[in-house]
Protein backbone atom coordinates (compact mmCIF):
# COMPACT_ATOMS: atom_id res chain seq x y z
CA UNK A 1 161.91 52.10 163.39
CA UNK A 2 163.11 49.78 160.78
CA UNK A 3 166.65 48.58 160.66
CA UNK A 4 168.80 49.54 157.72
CA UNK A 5 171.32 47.39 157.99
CA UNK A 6 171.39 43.47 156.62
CA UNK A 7 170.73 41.02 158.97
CA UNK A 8 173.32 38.37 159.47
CA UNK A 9 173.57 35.14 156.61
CA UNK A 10 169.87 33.56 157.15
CA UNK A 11 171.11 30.07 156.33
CA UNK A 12 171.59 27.95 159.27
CA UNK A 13 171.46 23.91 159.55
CA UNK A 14 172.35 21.71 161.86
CA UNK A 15 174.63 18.63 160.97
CA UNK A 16 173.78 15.00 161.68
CA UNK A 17 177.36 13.92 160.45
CA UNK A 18 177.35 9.96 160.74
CA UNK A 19 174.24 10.12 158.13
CA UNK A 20 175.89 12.39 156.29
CA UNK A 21 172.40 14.55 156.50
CA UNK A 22 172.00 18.38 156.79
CA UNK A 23 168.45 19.84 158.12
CA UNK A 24 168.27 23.16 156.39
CA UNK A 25 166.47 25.41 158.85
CA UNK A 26 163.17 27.83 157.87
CA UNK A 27 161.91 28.92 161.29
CA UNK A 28 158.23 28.78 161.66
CA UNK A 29 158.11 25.52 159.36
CA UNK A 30 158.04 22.63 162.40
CA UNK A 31 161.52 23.51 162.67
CA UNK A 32 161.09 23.36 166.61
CA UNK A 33 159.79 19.71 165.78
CA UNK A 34 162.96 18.72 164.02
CA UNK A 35 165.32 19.99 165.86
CA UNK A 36 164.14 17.69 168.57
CA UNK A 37 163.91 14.72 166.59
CA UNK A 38 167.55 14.74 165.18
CA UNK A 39 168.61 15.67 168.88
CA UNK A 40 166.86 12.21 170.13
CA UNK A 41 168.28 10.62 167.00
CA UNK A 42 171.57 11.46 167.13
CA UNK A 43 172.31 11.28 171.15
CA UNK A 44 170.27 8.11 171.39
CA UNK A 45 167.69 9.50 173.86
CA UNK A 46 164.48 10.78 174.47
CA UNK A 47 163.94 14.38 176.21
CA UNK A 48 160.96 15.78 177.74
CA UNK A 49 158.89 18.31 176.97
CA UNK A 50 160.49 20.67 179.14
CA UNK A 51 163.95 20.19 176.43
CA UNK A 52 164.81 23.79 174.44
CA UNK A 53 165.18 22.67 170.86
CA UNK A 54 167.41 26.06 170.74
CA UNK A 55 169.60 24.07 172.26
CA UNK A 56 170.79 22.04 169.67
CA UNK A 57 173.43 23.35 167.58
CA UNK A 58 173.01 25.29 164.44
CA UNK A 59 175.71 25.28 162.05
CA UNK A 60 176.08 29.11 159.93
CA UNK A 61 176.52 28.85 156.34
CA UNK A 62 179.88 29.52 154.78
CA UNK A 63 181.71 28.57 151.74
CA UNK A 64 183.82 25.69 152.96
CA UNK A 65 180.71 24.56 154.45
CA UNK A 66 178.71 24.42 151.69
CA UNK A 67 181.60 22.55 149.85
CA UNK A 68 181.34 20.07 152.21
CA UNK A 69 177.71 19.09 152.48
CA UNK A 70 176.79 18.92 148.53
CA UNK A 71 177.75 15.23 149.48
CA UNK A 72 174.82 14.78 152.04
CA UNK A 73 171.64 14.56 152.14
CA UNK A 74 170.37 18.31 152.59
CA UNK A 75 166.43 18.34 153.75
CA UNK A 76 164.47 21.45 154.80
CA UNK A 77 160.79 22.22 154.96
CA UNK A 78 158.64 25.06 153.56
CA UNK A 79 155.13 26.33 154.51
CA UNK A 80 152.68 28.77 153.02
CA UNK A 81 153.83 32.30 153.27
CA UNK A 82 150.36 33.55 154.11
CA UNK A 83 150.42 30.74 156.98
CA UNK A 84 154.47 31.05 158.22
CA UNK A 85 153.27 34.98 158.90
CA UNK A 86 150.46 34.52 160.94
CA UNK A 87 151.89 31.87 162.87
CA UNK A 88 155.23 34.51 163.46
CA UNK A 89 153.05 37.07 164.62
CA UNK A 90 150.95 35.11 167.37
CA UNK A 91 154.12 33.45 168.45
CA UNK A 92 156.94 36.12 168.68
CA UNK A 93 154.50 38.95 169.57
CA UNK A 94 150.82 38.27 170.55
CA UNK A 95 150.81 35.63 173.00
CA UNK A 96 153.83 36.49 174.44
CA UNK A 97 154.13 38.71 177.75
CA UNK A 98 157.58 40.38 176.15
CA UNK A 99 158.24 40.48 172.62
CA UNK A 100 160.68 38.53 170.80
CA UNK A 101 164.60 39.95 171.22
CA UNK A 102 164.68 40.17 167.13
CA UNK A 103 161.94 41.94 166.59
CA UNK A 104 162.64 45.20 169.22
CA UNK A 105 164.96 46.72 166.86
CA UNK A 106 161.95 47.03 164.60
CA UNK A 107 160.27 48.77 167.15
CA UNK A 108 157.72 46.22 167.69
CA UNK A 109 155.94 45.33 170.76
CA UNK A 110 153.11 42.70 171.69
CA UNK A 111 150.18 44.93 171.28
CA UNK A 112 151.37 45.11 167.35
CA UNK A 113 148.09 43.85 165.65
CA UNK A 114 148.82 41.52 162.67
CA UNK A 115 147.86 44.15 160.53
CA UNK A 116 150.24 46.47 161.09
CA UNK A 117 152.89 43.33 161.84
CA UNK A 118 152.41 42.35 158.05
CA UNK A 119 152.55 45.59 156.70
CA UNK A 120 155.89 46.76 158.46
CA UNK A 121 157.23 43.12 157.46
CA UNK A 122 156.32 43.35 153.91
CA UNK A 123 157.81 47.49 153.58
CA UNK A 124 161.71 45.93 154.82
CA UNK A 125 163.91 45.37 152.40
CA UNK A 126 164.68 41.39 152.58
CA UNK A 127 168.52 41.84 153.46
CA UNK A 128 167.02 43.40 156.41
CA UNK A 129 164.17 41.04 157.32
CA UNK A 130 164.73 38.95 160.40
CA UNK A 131 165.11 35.25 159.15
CA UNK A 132 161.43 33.92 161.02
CA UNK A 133 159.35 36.24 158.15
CA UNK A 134 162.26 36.43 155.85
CA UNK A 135 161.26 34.70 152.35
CA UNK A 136 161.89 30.95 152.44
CA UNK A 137 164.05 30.76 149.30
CA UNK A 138 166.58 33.40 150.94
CA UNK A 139 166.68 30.79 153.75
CA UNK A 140 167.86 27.70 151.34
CA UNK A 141 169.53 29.11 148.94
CA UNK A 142 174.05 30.11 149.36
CA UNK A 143 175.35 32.37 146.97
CA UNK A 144 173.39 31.93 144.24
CA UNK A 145 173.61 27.66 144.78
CA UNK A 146 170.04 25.79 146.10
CA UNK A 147 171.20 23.62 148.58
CA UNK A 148 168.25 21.24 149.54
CA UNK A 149 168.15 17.46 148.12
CA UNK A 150 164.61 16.74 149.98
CA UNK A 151 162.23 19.59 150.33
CA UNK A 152 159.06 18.62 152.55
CA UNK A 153 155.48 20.82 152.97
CA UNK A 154 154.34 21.51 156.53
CA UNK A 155 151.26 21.07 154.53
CA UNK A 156 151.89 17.87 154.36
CA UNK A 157 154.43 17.03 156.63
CA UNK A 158 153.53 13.50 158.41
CA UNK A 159 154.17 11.70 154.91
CA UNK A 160 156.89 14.00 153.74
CA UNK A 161 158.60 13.06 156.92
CA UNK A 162 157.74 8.73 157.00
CA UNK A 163 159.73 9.23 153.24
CA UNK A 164 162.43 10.80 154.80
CA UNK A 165 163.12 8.25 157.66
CA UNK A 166 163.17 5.92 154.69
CA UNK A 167 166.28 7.65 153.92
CA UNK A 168 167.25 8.26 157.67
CA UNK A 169 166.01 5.37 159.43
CA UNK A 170 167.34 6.65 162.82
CA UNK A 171 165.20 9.37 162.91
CA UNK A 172 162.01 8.60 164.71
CA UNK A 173 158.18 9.71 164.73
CA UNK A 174 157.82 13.55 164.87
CA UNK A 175 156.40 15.41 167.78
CA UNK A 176 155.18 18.21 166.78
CA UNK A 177 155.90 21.31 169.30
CA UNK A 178 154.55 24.82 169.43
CA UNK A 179 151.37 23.65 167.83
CA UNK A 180 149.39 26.36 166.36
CA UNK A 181 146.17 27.57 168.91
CA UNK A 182 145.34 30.47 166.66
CA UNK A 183 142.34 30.70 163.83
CA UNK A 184 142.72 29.70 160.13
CA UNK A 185 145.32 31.99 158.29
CA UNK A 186 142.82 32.86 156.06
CA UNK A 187 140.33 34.84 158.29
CA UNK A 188 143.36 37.11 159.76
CA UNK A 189 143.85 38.76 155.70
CA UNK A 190 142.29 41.58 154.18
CA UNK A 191 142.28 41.85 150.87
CA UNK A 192 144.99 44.73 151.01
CA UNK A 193 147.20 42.40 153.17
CA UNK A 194 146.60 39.47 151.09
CA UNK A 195 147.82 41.79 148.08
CA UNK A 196 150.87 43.00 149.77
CA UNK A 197 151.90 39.25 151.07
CA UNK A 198 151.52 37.95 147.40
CA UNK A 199 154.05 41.31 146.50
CA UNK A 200 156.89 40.79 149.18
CA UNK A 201 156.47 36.64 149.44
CA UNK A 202 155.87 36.31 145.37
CA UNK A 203 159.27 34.07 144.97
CA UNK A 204 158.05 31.60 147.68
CA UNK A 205 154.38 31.39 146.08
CA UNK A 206 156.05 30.93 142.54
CA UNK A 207 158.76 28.48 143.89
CA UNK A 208 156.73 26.09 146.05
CA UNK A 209 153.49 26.24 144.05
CA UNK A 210 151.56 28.12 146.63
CA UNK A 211 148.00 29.34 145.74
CA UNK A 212 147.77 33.74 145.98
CA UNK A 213 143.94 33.28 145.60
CA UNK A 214 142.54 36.18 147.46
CA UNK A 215 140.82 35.09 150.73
């Protein structure tokens, strides 16, 4: 079953207003990670690693919004298409005993192998893609307007983020949370997935400079 309808505006944030910053959310791109660290940052306190980062709030995009932050500092981070998808399968479906809320309306359950997964991702039309596989630059961009200052790599994400505390300097070390325990990316592709990925995910690979190479 695939859901017709468009999913809801992608773009989220949440709003660290006395630094005038904006963290531009792409799920399955540390965003777990970062969520906690602006919490500590901005309540002045450490939590445990028990602490939801769903909890913290998440602002939805609108136009008097986006008015209002082209004065901040708007940071977000990106990964590797071919990555982000493998990582969204083995966390929302295969190592879970229930599968993700989002995803049942596809039809999806955790016995979906990551074949199939990619191929009923990649066959949605994007307005109708849930936003943890949706393309990235869906994610960051608002009518037709880019709104990130300070784009960081997960690839390279421990100096992306010691630049950005030099611009935030209440933001501490990042912990990283929901750490990957699955194999390299690469060795879940076949070629025919790789080919479809690089079809459905092209903008991302064009905009961020990701390699397509074939696995």
């Amino acid at each position: 079953m695939k859901p017709r309808t468009r999913q809801p505006n992608p773009m989220t944030a949440i709003e660290m207003p006395e630094q005038r910053a904006l963290f531009v959310v792409v799920p399955k791109a540390a965003a777990s990670s970062i969520k906690v660290a602006i919490y500590e940052a901005t309540h002045h306190t450490e939590v445990g690693p028990d602490f939801q980062p769903n909890a913290v709030l998440i602002s939805q995009f609108t136009d008097a919004r986006n008015k209002r932050y082209r004065g901040w500092l708007r940071f977000a981070v990106v990964r590797n298409p071919f990555d982000r998808l493998v990582s969204c399968w083995y966390e929302k479906i295969a190592r879970r005993a229930i599968v993700f809320a989002g995803f049942k309306a596809y039809g999806w359950d955790v016995d979906m192998p990551f074949g199939a997964f990619v191929e009923a991702a990649c066959a949605l039309p994007r307005e109708c893609m849930d936003h943890h596989f949706r393309p990235q630059v869906d994610l960051l961009e608002y009518d037709g307007e880019w709104c990130v200052d300070f784009l960081m790599r997960f690839e390279t994400l421990a100096a992306d983020w010691a630049r950005l505390r030099l611009k935030l300097p209440c933001l501490g070390p990042l912990s990283y949370r929901n750490k990957r325990e699955h194999e390299p990316y690469r060795t879940y592709y076949t070629r025919d997935l790789w080919e479809r990925v690089c079809h459905a995910y092209r903008d991302d690979i064009v905009r961020f400079g990701y390699e397509a190479d074939r696995p």
